[in-house]
Protein backbone atom coordinates (compact mmCIF):
# COMPACT_ATOMS: atom_id res chain seq x y z
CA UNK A 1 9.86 10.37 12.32
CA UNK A 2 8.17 7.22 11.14
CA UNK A 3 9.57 4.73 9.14
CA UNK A 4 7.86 2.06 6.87
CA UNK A 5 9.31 -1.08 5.40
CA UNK A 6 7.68 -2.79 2.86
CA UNK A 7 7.48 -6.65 2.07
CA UNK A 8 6.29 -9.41 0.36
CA UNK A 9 6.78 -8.69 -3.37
CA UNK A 10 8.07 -10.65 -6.16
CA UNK A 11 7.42 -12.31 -8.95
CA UNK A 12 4.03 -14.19 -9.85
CA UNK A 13 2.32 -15.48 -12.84
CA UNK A 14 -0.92 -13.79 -14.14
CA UNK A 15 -3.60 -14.96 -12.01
CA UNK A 16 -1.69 -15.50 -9.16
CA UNK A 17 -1.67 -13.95 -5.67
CA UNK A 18 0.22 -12.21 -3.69
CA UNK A 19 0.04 -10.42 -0.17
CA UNK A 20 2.22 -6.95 0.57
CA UNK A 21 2.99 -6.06 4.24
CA UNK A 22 3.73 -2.61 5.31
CA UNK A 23 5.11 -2.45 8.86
CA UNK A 24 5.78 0.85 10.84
CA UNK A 25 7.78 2.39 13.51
CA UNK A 26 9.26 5.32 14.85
CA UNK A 27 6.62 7.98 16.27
CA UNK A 28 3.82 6.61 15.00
CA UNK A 29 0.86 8.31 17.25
CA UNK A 30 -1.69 10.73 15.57
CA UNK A 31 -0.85 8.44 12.23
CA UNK A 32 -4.48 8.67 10.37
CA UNK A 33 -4.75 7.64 6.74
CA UNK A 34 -2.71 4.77 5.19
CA UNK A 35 -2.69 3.21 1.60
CA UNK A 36 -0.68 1.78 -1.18
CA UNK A 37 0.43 3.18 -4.15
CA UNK A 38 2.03 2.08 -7.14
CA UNK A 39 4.74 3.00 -10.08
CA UNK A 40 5.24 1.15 -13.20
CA UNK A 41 7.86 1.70 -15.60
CA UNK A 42 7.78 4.78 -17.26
CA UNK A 43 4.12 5.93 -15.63
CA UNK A 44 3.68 8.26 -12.93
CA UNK A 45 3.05 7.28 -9.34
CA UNK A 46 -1.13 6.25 -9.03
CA UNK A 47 -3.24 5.81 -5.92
CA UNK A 48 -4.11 1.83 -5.30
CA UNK A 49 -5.89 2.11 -2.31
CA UNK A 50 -6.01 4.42 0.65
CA UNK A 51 -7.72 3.30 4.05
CA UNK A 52 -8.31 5.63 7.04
CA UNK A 53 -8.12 5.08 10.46
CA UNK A 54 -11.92 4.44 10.57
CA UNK A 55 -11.27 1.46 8.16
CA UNK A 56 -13.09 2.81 5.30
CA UNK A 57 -11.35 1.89 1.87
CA UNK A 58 -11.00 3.96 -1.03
CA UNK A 59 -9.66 1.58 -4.19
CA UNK A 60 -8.44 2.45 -8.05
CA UNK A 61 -11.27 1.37 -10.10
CA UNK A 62 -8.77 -0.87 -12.05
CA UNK A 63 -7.83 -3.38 -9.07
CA UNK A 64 -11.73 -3.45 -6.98
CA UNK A 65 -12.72 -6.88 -6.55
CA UNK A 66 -8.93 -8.11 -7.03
CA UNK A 67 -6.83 -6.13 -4.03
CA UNK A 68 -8.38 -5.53 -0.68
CA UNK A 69 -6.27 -3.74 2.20
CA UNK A 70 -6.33 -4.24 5.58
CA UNK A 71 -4.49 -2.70 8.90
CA UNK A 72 -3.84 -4.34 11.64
CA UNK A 73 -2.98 -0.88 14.34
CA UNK A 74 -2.14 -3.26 17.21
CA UNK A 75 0.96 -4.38 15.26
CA UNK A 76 1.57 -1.28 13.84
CA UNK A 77 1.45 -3.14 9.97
CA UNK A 78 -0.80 -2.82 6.97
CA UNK A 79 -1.43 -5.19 4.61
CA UNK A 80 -2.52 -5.41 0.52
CA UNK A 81 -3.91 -8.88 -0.31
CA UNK A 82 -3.56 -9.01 -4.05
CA UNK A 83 -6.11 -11.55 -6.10
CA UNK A 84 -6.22 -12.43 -9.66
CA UNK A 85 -2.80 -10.21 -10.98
CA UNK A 86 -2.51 -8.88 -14.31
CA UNK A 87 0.78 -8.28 -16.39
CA UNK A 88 -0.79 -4.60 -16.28
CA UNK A 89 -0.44 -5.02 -11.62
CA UNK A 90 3.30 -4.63 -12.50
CA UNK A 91 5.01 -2.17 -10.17
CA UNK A 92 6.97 -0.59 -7.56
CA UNK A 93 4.39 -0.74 -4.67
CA UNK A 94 4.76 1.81 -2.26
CA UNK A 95 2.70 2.38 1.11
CA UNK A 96 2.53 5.24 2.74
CA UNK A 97 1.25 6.75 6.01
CA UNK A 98 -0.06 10.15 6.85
CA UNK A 99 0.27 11.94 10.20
CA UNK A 100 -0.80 14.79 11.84
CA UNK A 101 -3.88 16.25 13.75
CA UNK A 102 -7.34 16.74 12.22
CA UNK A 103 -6.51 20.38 11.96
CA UNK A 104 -3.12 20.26 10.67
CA UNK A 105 -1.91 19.42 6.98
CA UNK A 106 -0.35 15.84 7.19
CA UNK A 107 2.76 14.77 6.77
CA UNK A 108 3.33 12.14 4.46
CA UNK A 109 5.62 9.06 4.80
CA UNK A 110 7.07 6.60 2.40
CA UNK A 111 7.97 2.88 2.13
CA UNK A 112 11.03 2.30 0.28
CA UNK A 113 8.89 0.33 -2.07
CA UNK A 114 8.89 -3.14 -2.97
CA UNK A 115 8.75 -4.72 -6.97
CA UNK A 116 5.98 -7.15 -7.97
CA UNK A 117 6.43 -8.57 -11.30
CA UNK A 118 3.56 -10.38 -12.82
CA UNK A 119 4.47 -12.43 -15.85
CA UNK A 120 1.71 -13.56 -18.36
């Protein structure tokens, strides 16, 4: 089992910054792709950004430029540095963490998620 814990959301005005942490632990070998998703009221859950283990970033056209994502493996933590925040950035944020080998279909983890509010 692997567990994640989000952090570092919470309420910023439009413009602002903020910086999500996504720590895991548990059984976290063979853990490949990583990223950060997101739910706002109402809306289903969309991809933010997904990174694999290679460090190659895939990003929602509507935050490039503005997030960036980052993973630190020797302290088993992921990170989503979040630039210039829109009313519209306001969510649950969820990470999430994908495990398996190359040949096998993953299983997926998930943060409990963690609200950012961003107030124009």
């Amino acid at each position: 089992q692997v567990q994640l814990v989000e952090s570092g959301g919470g309420l910023v005005q439009a413009g602002g910054s903020l910086r999500l942490s996504c720590a895991l632990s548990g059984s976290i070998s063979r853990i490949n792709n990583m990223g950060w998703y997101r739910q706002a009221p109402g809306k289903q859950r969309e991809l933010v950004v997904a990174i694999t283990t290679g460090g190659s970033a895939n990003y929602a056209d509507s935050v490039k430029g503005r997030f960036f994502i980052s993973r630190d493996n020797a302290k088993n933590t992921m990170y989503l540095q979040m630039n210039s925040l829109k009313p519209e950035d306001t969510a649950v944020y969820y990470c999430n963490a994908d495990q398996g080998l190359p040949w096998q279909t993953p299983v997926r983890y998930w943060g409990q998620g963690t609200q950012v509010t961003v107030s124009s």
